[in-house]
Protein backbone atom coordinates (compact mmCIF):
# COMPACT_ATOMS: atom_id res chain seq x y z
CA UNK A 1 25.44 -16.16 -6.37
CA UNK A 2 24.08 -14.90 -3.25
CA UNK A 3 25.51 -13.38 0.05
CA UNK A 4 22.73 -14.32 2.28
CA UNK A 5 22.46 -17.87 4.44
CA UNK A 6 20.77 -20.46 2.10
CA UNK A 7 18.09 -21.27 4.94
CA UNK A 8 17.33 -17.63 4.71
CA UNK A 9 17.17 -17.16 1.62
CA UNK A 10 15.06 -20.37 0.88
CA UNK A 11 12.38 -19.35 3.91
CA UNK A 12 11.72 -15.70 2.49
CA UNK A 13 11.02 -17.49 -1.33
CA UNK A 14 8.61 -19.68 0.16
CA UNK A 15 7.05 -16.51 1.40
CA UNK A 16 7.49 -14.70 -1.38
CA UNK A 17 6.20 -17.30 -4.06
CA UNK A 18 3.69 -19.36 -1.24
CA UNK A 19 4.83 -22.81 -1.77
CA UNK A 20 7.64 -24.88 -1.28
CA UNK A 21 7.83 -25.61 -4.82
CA UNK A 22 7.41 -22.19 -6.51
CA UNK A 23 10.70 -21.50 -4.06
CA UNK A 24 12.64 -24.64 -5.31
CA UNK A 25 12.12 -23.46 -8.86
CA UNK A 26 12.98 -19.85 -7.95
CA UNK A 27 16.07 -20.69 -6.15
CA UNK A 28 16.87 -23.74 -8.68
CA UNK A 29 16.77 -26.74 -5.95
CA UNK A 30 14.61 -29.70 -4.80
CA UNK A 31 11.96 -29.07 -3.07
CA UNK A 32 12.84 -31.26 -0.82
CA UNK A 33 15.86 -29.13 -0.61
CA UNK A 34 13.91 -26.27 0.30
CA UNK A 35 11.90 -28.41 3.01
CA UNK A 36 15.40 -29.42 4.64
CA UNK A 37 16.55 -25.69 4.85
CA UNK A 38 13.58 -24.59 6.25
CA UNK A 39 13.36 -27.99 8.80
CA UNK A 40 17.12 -26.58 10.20
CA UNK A 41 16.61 -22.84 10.20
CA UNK A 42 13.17 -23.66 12.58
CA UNK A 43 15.65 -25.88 14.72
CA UNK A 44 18.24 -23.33 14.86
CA UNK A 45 16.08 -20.73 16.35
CA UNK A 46 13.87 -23.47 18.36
CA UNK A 47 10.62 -22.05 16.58
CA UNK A 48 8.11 -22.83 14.09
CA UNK A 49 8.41 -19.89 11.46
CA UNK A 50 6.01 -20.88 8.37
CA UNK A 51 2.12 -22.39 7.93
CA UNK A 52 2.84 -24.58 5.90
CA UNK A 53 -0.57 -24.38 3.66
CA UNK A 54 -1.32 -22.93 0.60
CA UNK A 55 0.20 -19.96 0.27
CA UNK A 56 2.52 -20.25 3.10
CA UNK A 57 2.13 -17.76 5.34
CA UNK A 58 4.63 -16.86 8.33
CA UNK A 59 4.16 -17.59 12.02
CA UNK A 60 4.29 -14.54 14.39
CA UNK A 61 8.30 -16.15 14.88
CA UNK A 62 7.99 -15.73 11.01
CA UNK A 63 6.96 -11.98 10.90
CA UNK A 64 9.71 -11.31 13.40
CA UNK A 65 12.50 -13.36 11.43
CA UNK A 66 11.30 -11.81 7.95
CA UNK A 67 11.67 -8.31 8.90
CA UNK A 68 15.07 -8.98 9.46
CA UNK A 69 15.83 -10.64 6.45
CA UNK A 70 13.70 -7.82 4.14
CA UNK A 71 16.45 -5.54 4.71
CA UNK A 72 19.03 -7.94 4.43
CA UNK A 73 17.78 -9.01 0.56
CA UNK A 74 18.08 -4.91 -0.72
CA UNK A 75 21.86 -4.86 0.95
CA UNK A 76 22.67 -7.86 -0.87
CA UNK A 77 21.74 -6.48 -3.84
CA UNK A 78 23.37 -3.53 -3.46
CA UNK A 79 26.87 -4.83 -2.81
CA UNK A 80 27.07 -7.81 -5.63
CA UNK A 81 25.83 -4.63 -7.88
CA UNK A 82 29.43 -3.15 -6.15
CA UNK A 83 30.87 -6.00 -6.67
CA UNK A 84 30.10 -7.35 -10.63
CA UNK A 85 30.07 -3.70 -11.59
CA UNK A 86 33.61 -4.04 -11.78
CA UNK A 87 33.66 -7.07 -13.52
CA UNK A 88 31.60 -5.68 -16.41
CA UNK A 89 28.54 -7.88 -15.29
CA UNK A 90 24.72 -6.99 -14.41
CA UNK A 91 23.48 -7.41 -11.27
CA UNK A 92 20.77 -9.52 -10.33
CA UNK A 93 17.58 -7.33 -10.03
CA UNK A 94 15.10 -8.26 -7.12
CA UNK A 95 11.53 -6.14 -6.88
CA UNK A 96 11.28 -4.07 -4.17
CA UNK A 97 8.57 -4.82 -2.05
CA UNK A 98 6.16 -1.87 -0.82
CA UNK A 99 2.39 -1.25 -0.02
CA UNK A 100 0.54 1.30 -0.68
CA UNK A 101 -2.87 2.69 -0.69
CA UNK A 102 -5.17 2.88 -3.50
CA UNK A 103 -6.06 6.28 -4.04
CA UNK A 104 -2.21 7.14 -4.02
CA UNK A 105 -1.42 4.26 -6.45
CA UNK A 106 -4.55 5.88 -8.44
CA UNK A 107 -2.98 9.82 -8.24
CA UNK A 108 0.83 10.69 -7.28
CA UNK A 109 2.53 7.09 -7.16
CA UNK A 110 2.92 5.54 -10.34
CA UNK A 111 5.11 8.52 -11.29
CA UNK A 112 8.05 7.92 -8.63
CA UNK A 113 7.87 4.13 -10.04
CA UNK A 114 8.25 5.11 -13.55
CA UNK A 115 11.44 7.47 -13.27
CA UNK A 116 13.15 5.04 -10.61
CA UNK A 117 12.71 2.34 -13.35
CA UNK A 118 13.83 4.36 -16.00
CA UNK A 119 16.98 5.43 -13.98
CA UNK A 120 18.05 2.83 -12.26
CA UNK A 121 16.04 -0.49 -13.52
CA UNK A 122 14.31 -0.68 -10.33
CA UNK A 123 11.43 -3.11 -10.27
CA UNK A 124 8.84 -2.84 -7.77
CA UNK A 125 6.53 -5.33 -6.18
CA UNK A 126 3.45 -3.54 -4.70
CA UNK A 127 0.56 -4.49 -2.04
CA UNK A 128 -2.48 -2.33 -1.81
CA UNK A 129 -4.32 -1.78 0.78
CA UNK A 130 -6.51 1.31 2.76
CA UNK A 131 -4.01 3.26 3.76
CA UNK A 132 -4.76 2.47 7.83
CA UNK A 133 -3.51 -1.01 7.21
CA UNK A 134 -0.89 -0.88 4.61
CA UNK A 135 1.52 -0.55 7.63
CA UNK A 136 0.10 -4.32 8.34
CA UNK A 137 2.72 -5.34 5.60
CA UNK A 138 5.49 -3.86 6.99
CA UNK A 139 4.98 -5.20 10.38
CA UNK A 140 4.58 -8.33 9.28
CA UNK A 141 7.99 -8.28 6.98
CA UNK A 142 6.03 -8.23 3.77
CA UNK A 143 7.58 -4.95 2.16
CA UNK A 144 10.34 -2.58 3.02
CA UNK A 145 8.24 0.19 3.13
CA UNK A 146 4.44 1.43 3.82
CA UNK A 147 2.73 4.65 2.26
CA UNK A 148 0.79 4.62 5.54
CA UNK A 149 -1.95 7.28 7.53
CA UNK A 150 0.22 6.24 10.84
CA UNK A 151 2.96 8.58 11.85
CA UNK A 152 4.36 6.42 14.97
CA UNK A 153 7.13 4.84 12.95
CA UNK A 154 7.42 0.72 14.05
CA UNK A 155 10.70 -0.47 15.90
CA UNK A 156 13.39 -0.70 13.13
CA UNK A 157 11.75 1.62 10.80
CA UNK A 158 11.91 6.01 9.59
CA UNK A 159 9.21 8.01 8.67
CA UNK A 160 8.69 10.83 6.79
CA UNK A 161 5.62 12.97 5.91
CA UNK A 162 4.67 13.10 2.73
CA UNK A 163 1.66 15.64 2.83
CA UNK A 164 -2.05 15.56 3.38
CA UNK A 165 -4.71 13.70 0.56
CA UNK A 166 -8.06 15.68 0.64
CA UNK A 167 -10.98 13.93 0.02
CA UNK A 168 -14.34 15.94 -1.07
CA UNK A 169 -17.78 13.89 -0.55
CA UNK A 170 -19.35 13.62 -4.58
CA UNK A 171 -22.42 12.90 -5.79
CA UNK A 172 -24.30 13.12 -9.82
CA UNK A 173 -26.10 15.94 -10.16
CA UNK A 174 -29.22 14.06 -10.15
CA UNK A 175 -28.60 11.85 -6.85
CA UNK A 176 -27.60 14.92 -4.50
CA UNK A 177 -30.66 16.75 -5.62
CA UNK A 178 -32.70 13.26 -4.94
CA UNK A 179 -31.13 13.10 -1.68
CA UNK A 180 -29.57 16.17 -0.54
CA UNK A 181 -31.85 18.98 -2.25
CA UNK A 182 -32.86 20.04 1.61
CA UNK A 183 -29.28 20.28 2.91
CA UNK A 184 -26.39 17.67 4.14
CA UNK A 185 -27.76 16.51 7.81
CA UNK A 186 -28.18 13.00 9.26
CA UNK A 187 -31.93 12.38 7.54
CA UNK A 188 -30.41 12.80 4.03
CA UNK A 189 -27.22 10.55 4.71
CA UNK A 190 -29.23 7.99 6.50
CA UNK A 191 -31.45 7.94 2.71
CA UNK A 192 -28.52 8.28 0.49
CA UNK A 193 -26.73 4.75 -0.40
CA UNK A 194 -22.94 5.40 -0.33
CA UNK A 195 -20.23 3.87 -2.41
CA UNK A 196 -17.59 1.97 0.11
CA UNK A 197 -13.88 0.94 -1.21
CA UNK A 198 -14.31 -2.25 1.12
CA UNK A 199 -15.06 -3.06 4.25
CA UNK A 200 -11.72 -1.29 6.08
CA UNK A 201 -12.61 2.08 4.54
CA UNK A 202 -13.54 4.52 7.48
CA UNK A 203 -13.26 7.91 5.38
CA UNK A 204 -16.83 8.24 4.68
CA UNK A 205 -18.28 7.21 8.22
CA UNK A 206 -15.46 9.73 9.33
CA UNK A 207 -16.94 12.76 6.85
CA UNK A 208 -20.53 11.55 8.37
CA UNK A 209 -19.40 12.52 11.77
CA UNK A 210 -17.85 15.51 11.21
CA UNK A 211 -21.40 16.89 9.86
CA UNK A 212 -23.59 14.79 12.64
CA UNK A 213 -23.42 12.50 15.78
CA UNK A 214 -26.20 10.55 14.35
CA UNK A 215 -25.78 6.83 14.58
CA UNK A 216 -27.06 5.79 11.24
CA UNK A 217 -26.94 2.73 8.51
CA UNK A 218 -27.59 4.05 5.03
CA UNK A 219 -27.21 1.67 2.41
CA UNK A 220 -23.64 0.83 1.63
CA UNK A 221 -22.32 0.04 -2.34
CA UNK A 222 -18.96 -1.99 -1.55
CA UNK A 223 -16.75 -0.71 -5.06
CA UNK A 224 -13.04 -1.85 -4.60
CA UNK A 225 -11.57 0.29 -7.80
CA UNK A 226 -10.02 3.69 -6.64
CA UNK A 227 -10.95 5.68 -10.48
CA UNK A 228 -14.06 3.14 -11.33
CA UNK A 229 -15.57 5.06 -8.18
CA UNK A 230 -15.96 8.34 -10.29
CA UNK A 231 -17.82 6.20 -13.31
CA UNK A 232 -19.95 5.20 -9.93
CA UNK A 233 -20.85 8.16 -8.68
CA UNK A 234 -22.18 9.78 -12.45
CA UNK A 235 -24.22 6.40 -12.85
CA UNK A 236 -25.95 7.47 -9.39
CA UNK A 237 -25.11 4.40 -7.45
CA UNK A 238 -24.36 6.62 -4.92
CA UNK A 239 -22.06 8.96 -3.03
CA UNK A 240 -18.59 8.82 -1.78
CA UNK A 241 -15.34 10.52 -0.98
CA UNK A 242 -12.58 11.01 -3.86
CA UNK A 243 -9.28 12.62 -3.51
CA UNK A 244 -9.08 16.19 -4.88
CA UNK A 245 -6.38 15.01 -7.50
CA UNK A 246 -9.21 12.94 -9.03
CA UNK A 247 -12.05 15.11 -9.77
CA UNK A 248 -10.90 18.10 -11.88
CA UNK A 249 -12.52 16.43 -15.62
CA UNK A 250 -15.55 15.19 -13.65
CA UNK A 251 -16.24 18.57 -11.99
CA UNK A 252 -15.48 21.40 -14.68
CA UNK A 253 -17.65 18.53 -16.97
CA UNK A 254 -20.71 19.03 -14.36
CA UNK A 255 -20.76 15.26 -14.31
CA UNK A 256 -20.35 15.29 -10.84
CA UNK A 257 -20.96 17.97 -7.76
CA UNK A 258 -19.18 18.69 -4.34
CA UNK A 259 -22.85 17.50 -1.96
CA UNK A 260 -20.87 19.49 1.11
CA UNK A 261 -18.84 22.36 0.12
CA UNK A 262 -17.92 23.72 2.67
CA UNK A 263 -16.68 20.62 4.41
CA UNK A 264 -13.63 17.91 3.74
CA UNK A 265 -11.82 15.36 5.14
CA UNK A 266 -8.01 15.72 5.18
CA UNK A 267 -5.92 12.40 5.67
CA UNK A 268 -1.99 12.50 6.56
CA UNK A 269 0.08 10.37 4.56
CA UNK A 270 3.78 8.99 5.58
CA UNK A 271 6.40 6.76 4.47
CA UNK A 272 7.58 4.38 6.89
CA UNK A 273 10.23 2.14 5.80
CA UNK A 274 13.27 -0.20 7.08
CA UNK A 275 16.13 2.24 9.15
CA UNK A 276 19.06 0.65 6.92
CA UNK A 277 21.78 2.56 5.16
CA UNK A 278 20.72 1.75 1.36
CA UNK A 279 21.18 3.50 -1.27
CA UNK A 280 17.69 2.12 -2.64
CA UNK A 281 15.66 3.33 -0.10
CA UNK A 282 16.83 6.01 -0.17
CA UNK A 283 16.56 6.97 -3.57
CA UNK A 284 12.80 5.54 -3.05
CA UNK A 285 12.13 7.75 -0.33
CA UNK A 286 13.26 10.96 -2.17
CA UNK A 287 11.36 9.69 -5.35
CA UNK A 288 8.04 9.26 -3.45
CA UNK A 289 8.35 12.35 -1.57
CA UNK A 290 8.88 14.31 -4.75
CA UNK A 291 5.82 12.62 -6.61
CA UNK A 292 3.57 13.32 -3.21
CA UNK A 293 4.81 17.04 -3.43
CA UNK A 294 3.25 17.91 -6.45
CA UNK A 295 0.10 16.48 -5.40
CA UNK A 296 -0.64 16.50 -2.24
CA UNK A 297 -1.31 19.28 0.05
CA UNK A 298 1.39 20.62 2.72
CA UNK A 299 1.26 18.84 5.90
């Protein structure tokens, strides 16, 4: 049983599985079904809303339509759980959709997941990215909410701080005395091959600045793994910045050394999610800002 309009229903599972067919199974039709829904909702609103290749992927009509129906999906939810609660039945369970970055996923995150499940069943459907796009997937109507570095909240949405992740540039003991035995100053980063998340992460050419206006191209490692990067850094591929949260064993272990001291690089986190009155959400929100308390630093 569901509350919301069968074409709307069948055009956010074709987004949400990527094919016509995953969606037919999902929602227990044709897909030919599916296609026909789809065909009539685009006609209705006089615009082409999916790409239809493999895995669909909206239109910018799409984007607009699907954060409009993201919200809708959690309220549904929320009142047949009203509903079949007094009827002695379960109510259908549907992941809640959120991105996230990775070094939060890798320190304060996972907690606020685990006691939401154990309270109240939640399940959770996550998309990582660096934590200056993640709010890519909530304009686009891919999750309800964004652990994002933006604090302009996007029409339709809230925000709340959550606190501040420090990063500390780290290096083996061996590499920063190979590279940075004279000091931290543009010759030694321009030498020293760093260790890169991927190709969106600005947080070390960021640090770089703050100690010099050089213009410079040291060798880049490209390591997508938020906790692999510490195994990196004692191997001596190279250096990089790691939140604070990460490096207590590595430090007090003198595996690994602080190359710059004296200098960090704070990054403001927020939540941004979808301005509806839900009880999820906001349970979510309270969860996550709990779990960011007691690791990050104040705003």
């Amino acid at each position: 049983m569901g509350l919301i309009h069968p074409q709307l229903a069948a055009f956010a599972a074709v987004l949400e599985e990527g094919s016509f067919e995953a969606a037919a199974q999902r929602l227990s039709v044709t897909s030919s079904a599916v296609s026909q829904r789809i065909k009539a909702l685009e006609n209705r609103l006089g615009q082409v809303l999916l790409v239809r290749q493999a895995p669909c992927r909206p239109t910018p009509a799409g984007e607009r339509l699907l954060r409009r129906v993201r919200p809708m999906q959690v309220l549904e939810v929320e009142a047949l759980a009203d509903f079949l609660a007094d009827e002695g039945a379960a109510a259908p369970q549907r992941p809640i959709a959120i991105a996230v970055n990775g070094d939060s996923l890798a320190t304060w995150f996972l907690p606020a997941l685990s006691r939401l499940h154990a309270r109240h069943g939640d399940l959770f459907d996550l998309h990582v990215d660096d934590q200056d796009h993640t709010l890519d997937f909530l304009r686009n109507g891919t999750v309800l909410g964004a652990v994002t570095a933006e604090a302009a909240p996007l029409q339709g949405c809230s925000v709340r701080p959550l606190g501040v992740m420090r990063y500390h540039a780290i290096a083996s003991p061996r590499f920063a005395a190979r590279y940075f035995g004279g000091g931290v100053h543009a010759a030694a980063f321009s030498r020293a091959p760093i260790i890169v998340f991927n190709r969106k992460d600005e947080l070390q050419w960021r640090f770089i600045r703050r100690i010099t206006p050089a213009r410079l191209n040291p060798p880049i490692h490209y390591l997508p793994t938020p906790t692999g990067v510490i195994e990196a850094v004692e191997l001596g591929l190279g250096w990089c910045l790691v939140p604070d949260a990460l490096l207590a064993p590595a430090r007090e272990q003198k595996r690994i050394e602080v190359i710059a001291p004296g200098h960090w690089l704070d990054v403001p986190l927020y939540w941004q999610y979808a301005a509806v009155r839900s009880d999820t959400l906001q349970r979510l929100g309270a969860a996550l800002l709990k779990a960011a308390g007691d690791i990050l630093h104040p705003a």
